[in-house]
C-alpha atoms as a PDB file:
ATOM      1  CA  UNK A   1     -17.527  -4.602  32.884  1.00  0.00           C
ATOM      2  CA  UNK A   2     -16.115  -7.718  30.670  1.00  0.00           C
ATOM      3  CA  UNK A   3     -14.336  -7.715  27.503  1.00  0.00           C
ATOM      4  CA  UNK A   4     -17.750  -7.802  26.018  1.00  0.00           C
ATOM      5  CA  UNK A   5     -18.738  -4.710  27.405  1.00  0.00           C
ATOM      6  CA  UNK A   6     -19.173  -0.657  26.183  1.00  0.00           C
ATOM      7  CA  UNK A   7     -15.382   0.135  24.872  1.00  0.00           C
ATOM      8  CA  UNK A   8     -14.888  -3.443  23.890  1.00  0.00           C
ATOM      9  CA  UNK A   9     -14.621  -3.004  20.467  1.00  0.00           C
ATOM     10  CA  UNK A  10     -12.546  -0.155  20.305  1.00  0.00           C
ATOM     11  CA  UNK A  11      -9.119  -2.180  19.436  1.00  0.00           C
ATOM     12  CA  UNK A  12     -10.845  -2.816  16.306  1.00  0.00           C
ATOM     13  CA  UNK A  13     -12.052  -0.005  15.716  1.00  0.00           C
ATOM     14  CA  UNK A  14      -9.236   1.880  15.843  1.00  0.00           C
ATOM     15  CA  UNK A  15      -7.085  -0.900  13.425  1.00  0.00           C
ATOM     16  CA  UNK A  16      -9.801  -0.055  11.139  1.00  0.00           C
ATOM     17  CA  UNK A  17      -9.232   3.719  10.686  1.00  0.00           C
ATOM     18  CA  UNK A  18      -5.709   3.240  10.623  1.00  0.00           C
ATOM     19  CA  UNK A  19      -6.302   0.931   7.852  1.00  0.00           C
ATOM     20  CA  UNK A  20      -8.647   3.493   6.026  1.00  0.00           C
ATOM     21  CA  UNK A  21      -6.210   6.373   6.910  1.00  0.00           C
ATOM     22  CA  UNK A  22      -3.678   4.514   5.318  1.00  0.00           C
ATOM     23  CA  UNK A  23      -5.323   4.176   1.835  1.00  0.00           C
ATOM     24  CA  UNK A  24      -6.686   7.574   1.510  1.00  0.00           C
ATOM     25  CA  UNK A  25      -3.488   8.651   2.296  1.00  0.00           C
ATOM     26  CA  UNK A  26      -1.927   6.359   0.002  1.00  0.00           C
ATOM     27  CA  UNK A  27      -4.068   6.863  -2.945  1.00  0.00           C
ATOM     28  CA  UNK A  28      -1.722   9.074  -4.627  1.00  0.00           C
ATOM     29  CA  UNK A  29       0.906   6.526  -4.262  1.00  0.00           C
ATOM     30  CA  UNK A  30       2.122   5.744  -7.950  1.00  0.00           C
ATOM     31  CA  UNK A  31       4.124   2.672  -9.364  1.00  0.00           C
ATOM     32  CA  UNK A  32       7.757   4.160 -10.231  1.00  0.00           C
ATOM     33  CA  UNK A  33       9.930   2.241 -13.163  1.00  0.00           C
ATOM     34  CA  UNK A  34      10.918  -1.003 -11.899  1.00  0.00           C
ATOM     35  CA  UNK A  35      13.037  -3.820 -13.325  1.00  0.00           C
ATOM     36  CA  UNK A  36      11.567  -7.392 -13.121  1.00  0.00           C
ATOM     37  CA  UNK A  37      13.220 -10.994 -12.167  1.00  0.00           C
ATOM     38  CA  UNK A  38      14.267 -11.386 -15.632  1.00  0.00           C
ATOM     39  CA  UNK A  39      16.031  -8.111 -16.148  1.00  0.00           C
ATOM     40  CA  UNK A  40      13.217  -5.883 -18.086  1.00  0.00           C
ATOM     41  CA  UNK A  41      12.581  -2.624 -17.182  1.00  0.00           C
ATOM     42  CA  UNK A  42       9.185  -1.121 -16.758  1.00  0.00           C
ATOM     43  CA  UNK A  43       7.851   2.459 -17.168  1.00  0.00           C
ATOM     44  CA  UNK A  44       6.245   3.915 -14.179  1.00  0.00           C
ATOM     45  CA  UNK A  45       2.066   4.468 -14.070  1.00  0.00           C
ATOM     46  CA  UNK A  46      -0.247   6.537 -12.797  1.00  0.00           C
ATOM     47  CA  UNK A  47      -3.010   4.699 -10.114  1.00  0.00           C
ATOM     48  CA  UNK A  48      -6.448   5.500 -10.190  1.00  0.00           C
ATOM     49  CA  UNK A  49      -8.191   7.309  -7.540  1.00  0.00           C
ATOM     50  CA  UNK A  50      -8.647   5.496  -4.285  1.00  0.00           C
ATOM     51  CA  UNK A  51      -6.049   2.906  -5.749  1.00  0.00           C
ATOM     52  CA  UNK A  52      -2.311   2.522  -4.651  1.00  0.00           C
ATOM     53  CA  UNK A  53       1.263   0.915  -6.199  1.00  0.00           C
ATOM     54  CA  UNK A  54       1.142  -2.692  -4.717  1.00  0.00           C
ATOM     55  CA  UNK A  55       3.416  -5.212  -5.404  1.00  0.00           C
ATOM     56  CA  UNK A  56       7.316  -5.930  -4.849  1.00  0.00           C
ATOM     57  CA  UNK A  57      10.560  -4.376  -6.102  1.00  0.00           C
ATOM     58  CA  UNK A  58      10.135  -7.173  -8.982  1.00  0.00           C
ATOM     59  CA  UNK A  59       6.631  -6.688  -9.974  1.00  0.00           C
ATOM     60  CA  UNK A  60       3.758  -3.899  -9.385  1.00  0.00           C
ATOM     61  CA  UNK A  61       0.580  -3.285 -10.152  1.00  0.00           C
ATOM     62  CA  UNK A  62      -2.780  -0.489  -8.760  1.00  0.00           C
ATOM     63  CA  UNK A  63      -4.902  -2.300  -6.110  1.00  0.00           C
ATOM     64  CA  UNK A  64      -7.326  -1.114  -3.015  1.00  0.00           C
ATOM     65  CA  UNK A  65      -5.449  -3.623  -0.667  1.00  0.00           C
ATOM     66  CA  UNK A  66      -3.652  -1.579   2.355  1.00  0.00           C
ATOM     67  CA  UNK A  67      -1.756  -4.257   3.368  1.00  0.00           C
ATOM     68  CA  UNK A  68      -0.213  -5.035   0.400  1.00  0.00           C
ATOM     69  CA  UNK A  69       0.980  -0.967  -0.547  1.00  0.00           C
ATOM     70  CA  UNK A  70       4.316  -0.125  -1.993  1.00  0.00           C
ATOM     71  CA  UNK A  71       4.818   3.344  -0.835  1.00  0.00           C
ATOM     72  CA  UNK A  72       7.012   5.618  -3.347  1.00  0.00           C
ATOM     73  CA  UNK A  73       9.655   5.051  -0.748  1.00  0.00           C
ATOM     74  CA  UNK A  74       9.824   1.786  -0.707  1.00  0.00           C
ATOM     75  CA  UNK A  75       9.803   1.815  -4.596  1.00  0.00           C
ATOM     76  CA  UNK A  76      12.784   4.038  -4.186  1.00  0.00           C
ATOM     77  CA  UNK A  77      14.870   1.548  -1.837  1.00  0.00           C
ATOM     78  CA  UNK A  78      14.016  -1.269  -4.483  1.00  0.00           C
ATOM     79  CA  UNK A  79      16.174   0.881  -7.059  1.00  0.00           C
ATOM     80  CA  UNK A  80      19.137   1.336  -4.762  1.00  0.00           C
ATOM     81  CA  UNK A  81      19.969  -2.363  -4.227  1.00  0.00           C
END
């Protein structure tokens, strides 16, 4: 069979559950304290449900987008340097 053919679409199906994965698994990912471009510091906050910390080291914020997640790791790194 061709590309178009049963098991074609698996590729994408399988970027897609990684990419759902990813959020539910990320959905209790909160925003840590930050400090911004200009040198002001920011408490930390809570996401909602099915939301995640998104953002940079220099600015966060809750949103649904996987690609643009800021894991509580990555928050962490942010403070060391």
């Amino acid at each position: 069979m061709g590309p178009g053919g049963p098991g074609g679409g698996w590729p994408l199906a399988g970027t897609l559950l990684v990419a759902v994965a990813a959020s539910m698994v990320a959905g209790g990912e909160d925003c840590l304290w930050y400090v911004d471009r200009n040198g002001s510091w920011h408490p930390g906050f809570d996401c909602e449900f099915f939301t995640f910390c998104c953002g940079t080291c220099h600015q966060r914020y809750c949103c649904r987008d996987p690609l643009r997640l800021l894991t509580e790791r990555q928050q962490r790194h942010c403070l060391a340097f």
